[in-house]
C-alpha atoms as a PDB file:
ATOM      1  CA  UNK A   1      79.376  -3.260 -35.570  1.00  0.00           C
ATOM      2  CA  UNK A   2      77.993  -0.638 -38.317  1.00  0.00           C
ATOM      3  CA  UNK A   3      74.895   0.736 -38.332  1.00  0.00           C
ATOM      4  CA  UNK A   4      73.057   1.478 -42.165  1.00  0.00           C
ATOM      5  CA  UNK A   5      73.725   5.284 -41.006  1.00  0.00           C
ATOM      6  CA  UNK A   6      77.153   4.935 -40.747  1.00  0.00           C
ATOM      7  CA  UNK A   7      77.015   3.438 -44.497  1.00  0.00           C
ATOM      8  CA  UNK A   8      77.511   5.427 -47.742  1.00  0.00           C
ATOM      9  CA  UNK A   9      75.794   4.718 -50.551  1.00  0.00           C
ATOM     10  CA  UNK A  10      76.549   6.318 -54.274  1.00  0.00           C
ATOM     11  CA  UNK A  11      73.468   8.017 -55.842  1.00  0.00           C
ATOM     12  CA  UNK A  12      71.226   7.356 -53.309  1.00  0.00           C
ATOM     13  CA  UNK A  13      68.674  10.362 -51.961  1.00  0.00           C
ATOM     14  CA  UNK A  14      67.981  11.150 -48.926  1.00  0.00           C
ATOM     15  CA  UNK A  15      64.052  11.737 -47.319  1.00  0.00           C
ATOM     16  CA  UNK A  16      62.567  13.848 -44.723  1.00  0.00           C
ATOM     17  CA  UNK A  17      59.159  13.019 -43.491  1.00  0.00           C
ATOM     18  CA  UNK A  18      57.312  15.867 -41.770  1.00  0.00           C
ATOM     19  CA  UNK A  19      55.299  14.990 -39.586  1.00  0.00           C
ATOM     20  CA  UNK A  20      51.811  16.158 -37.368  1.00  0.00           C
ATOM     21  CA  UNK A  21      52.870  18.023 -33.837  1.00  0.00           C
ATOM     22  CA  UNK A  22      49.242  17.683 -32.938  1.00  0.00           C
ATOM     23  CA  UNK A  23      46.665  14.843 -31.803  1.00  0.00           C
ATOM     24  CA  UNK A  24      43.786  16.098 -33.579  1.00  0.00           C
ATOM     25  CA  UNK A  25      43.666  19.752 -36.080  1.00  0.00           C
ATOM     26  CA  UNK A  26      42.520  20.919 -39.353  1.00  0.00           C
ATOM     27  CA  UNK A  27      44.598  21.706 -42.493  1.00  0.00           C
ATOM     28  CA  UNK A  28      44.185  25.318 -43.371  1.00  0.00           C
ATOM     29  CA  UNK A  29      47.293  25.660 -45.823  1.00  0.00           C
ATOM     30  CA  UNK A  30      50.356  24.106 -46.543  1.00  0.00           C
ATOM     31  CA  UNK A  31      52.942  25.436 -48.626  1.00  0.00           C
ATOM     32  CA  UNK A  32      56.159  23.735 -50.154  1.00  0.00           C
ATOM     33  CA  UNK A  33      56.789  26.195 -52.789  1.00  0.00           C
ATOM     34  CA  UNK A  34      60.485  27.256 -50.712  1.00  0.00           C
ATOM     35  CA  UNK A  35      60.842  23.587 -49.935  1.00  0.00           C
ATOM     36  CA  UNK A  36      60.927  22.496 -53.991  1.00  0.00           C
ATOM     37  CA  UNK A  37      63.364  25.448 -54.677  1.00  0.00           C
ATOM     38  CA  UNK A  38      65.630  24.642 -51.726  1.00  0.00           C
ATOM     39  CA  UNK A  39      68.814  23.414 -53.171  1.00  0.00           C
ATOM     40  CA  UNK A  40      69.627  19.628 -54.070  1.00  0.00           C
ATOM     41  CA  UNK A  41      65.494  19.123 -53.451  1.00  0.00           C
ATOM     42  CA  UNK A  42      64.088  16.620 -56.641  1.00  0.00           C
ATOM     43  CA  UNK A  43      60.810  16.263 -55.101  1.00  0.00           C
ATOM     44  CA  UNK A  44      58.666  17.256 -52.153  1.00  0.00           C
ATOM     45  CA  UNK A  45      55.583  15.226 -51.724  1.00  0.00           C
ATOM     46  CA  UNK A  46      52.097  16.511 -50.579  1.00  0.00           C
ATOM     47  CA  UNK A  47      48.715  14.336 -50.109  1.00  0.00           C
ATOM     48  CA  UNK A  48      47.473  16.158 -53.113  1.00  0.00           C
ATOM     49  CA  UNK A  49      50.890  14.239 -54.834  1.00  0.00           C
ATOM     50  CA  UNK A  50      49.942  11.236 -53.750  1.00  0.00           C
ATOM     51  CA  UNK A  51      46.121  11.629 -54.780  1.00  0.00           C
ATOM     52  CA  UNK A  52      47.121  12.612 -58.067  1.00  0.00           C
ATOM     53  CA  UNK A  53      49.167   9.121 -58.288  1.00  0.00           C
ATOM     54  CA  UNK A  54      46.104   7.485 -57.814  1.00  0.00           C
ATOM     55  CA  UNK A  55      48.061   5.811 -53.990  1.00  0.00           C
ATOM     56  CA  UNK A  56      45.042   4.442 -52.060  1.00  0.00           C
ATOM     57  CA  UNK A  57      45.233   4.972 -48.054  1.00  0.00           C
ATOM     58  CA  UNK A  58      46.263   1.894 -46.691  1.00  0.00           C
ATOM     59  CA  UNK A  59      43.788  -1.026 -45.835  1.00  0.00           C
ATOM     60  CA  UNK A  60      44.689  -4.182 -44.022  1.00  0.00           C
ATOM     61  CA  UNK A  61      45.333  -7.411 -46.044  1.00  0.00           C
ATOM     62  CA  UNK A  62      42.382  -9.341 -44.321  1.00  0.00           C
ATOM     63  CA  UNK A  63      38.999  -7.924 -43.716  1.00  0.00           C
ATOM     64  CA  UNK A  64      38.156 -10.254 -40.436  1.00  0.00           C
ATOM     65  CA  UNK A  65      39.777 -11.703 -37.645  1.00  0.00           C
ATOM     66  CA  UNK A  66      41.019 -14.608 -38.707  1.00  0.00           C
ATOM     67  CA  UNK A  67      40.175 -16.570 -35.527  1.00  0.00           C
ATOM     68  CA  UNK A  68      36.718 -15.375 -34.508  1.00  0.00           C
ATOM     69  CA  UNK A  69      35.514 -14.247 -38.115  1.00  0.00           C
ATOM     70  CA  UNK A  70      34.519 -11.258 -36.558  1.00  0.00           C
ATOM     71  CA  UNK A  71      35.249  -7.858 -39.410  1.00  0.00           C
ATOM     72  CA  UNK A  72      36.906  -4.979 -38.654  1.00  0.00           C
ATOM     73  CA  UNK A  73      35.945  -2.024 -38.178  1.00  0.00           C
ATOM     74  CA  UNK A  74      38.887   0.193 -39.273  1.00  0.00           C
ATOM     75  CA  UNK A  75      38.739   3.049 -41.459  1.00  0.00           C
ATOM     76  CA  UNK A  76      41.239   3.306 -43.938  1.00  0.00           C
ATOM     77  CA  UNK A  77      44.410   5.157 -42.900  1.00  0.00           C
ATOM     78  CA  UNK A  78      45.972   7.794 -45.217  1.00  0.00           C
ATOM     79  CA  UNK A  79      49.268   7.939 -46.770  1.00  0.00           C
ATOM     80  CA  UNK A  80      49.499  11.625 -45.957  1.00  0.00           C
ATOM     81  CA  UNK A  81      47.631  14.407 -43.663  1.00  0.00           C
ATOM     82  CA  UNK A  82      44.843  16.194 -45.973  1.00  0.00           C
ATOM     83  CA  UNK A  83      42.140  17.889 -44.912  1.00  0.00           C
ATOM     84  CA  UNK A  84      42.669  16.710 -41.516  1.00  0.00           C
ATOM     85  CA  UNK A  85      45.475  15.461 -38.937  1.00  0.00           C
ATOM     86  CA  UNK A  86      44.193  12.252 -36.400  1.00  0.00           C
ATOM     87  CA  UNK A  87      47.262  11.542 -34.363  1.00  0.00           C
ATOM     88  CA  UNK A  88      50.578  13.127 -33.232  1.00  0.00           C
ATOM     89  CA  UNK A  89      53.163  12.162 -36.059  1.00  0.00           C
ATOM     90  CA  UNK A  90      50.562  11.890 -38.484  1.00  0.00           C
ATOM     91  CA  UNK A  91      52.740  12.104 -42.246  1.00  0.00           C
ATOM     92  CA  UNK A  92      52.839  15.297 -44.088  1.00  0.00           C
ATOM     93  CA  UNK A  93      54.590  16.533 -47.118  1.00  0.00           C
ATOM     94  CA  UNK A  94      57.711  14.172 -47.460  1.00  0.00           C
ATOM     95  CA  UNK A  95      61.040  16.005 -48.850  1.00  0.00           C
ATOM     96  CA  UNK A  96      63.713  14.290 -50.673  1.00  0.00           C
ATOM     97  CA  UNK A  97      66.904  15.488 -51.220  1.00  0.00           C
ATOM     98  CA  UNK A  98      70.139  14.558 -52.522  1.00  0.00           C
ATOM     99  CA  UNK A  99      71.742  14.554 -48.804  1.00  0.00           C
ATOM    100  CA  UNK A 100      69.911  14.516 -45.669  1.00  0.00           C
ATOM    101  CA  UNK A 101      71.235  17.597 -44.105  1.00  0.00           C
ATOM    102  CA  UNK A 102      69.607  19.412 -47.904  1.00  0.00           C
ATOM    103  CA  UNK A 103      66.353  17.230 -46.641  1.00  0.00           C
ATOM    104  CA  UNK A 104      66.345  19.044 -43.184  1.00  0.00           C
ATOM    105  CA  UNK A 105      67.191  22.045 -44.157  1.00  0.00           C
ATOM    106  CA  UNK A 106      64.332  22.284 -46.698  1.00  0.00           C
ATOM    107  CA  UNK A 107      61.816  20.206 -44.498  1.00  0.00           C
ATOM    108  CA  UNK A 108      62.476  23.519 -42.190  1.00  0.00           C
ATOM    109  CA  UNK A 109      60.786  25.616 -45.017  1.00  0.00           C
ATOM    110  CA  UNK A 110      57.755  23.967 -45.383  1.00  0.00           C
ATOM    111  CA  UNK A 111      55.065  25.809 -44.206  1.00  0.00           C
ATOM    112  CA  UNK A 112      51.466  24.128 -42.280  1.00  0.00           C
ATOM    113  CA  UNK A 113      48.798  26.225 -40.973  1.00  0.00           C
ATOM    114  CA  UNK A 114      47.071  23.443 -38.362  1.00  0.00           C
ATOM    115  CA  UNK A 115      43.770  24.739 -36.366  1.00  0.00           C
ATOM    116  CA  UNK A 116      43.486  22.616 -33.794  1.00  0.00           C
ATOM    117  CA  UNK A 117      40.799  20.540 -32.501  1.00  0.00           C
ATOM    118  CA  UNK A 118      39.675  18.791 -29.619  1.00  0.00           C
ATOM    119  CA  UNK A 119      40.964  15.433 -29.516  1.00  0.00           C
ATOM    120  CA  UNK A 120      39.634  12.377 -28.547  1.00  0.00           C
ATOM    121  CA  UNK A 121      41.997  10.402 -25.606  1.00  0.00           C
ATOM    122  CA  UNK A 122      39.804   7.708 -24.292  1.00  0.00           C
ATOM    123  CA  UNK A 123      37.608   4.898 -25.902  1.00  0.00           C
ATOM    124  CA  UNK A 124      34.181   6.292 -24.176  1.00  0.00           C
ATOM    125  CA  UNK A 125      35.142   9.405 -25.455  1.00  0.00           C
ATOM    126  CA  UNK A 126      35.609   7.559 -28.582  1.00  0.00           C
ATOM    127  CA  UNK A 127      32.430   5.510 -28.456  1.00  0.00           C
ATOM    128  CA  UNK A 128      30.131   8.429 -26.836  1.00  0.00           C
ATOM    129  CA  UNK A 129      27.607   8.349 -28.895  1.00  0.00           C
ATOM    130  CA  UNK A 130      27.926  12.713 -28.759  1.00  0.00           C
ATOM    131  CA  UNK A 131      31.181  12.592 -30.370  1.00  0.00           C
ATOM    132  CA  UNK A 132      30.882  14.037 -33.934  1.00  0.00           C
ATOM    133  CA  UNK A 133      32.809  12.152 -35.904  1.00  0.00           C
ATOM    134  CA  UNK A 134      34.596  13.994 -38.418  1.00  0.00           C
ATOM    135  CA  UNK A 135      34.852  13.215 -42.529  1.00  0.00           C
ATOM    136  CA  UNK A 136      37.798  11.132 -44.031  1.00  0.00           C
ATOM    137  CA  UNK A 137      39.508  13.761 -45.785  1.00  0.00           C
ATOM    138  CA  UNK A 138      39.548  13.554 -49.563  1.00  0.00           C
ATOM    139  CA  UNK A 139      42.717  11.633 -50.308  1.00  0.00           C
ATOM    140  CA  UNK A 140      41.313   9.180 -47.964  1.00  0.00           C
ATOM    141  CA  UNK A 141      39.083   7.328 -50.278  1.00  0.00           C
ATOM    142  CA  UNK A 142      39.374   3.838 -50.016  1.00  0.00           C
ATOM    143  CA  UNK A 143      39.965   1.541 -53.232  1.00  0.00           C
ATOM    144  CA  UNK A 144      41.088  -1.986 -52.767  1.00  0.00           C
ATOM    145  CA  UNK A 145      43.278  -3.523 -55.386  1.00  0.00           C
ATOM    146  CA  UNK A 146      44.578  -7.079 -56.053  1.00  0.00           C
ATOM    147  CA  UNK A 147      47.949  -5.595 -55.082  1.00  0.00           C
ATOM    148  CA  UNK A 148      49.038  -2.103 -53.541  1.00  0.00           C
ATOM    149  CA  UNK A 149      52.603  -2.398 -54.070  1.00  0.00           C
ATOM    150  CA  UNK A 150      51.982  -2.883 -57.477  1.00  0.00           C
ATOM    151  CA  UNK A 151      50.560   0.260 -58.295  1.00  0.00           C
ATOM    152  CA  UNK A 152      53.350   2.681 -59.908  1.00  0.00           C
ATOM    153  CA  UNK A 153      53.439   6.901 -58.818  1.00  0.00           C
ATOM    154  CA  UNK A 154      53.288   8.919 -61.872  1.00  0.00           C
ATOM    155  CA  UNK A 155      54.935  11.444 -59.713  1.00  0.00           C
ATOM    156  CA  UNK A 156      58.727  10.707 -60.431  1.00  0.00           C
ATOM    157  CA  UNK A 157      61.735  13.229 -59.161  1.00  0.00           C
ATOM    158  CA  UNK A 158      63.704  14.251 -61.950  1.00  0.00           C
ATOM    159  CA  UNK A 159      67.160  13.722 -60.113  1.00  0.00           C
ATOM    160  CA  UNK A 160      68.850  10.913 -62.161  1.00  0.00           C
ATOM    161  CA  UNK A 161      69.061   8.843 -58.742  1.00  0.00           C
ATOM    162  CA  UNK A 162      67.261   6.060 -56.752  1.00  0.00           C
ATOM    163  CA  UNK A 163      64.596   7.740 -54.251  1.00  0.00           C
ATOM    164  CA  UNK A 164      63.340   6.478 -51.553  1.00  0.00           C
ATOM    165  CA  UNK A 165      60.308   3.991 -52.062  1.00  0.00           C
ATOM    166  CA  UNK A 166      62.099   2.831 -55.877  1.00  0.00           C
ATOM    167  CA  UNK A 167      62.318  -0.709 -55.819  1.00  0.00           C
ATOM    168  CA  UNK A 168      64.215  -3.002 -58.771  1.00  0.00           C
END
């Protein structure tokens, strides 16, 4: 049996996808300036990248259960960390490279200042009524559209290959 890792594939690049080592913290500062100038890098992706590509957060296809009726009650969920970090694992900048080893290395240079914050671990925590609940951050804004896939990134890595998240 092969596995798709064990698979090699001309021209394709390679992705690293940092991600949030805490539950709940603020953003004080990232910085990807070494990442973009690490070597066989095309591209390292921030929230502020995906903002400026117009991506909404993503939203759920329906709006309601579809058995009771009853809406949800779900805030939208960001592509990226901000302003702000919810969850352990929570995306942040997203490095692609032309092999995954370049990826690591360079995901390694990527600098995030995180202050963290209390976080909340139980749903009466979560419902108390005391619990201040804190702002989406500002990529979060949520736009519907007929259809999210459709919507094309302006932000394209000049590396004469097909990235990750390049379909057709």
């Amino acid at each position: 049996m092969a596995y798709l890792d064990d698979l090699a594939f001309e021209g394709v690049s390679h992705a690293v996808l940092l991600r949030s080592p805490h539950a709940h913290a603020r953003i004080e500062r990232t910085d990807v300036s070494a990442a973009r100038a690490s070597v066989g890098v095309p591209a390292v992706l921030t929230a502020q990248d995906v903002t400026a590509d117009g991506l909404s957060p993503l939203a759920l296809p329906v709006e309601a259960n579809t058995r009771t009726g009853q809406p949800f009650s779900l805030l939208p969920q960001p592509l990226f960390g901000d302003d702000v970090v919810r969850f352990v694992g929570e995306p942040a900048p997203l490095i692609i490279a032309e092999t995954h080893a370049q990826a690591l290395d360079a995901a390694e240079r990527v600098e995030v200042d995180y202050a963290p914050a209390q976080a909340v671990v139980t749903p009466d925590e979560a419902w108390s009524p005391r619990r201040r609940r804190s702002p989406m951050p500002s990529s979060a804004r949520w736009r519907r559209s007929a259809s999210p896939i459709s919507m094309a990134p302006r932000h394209r890595p000049e590396c004469g290959r097909r990235c990750a998240g390049e379909f057709g």
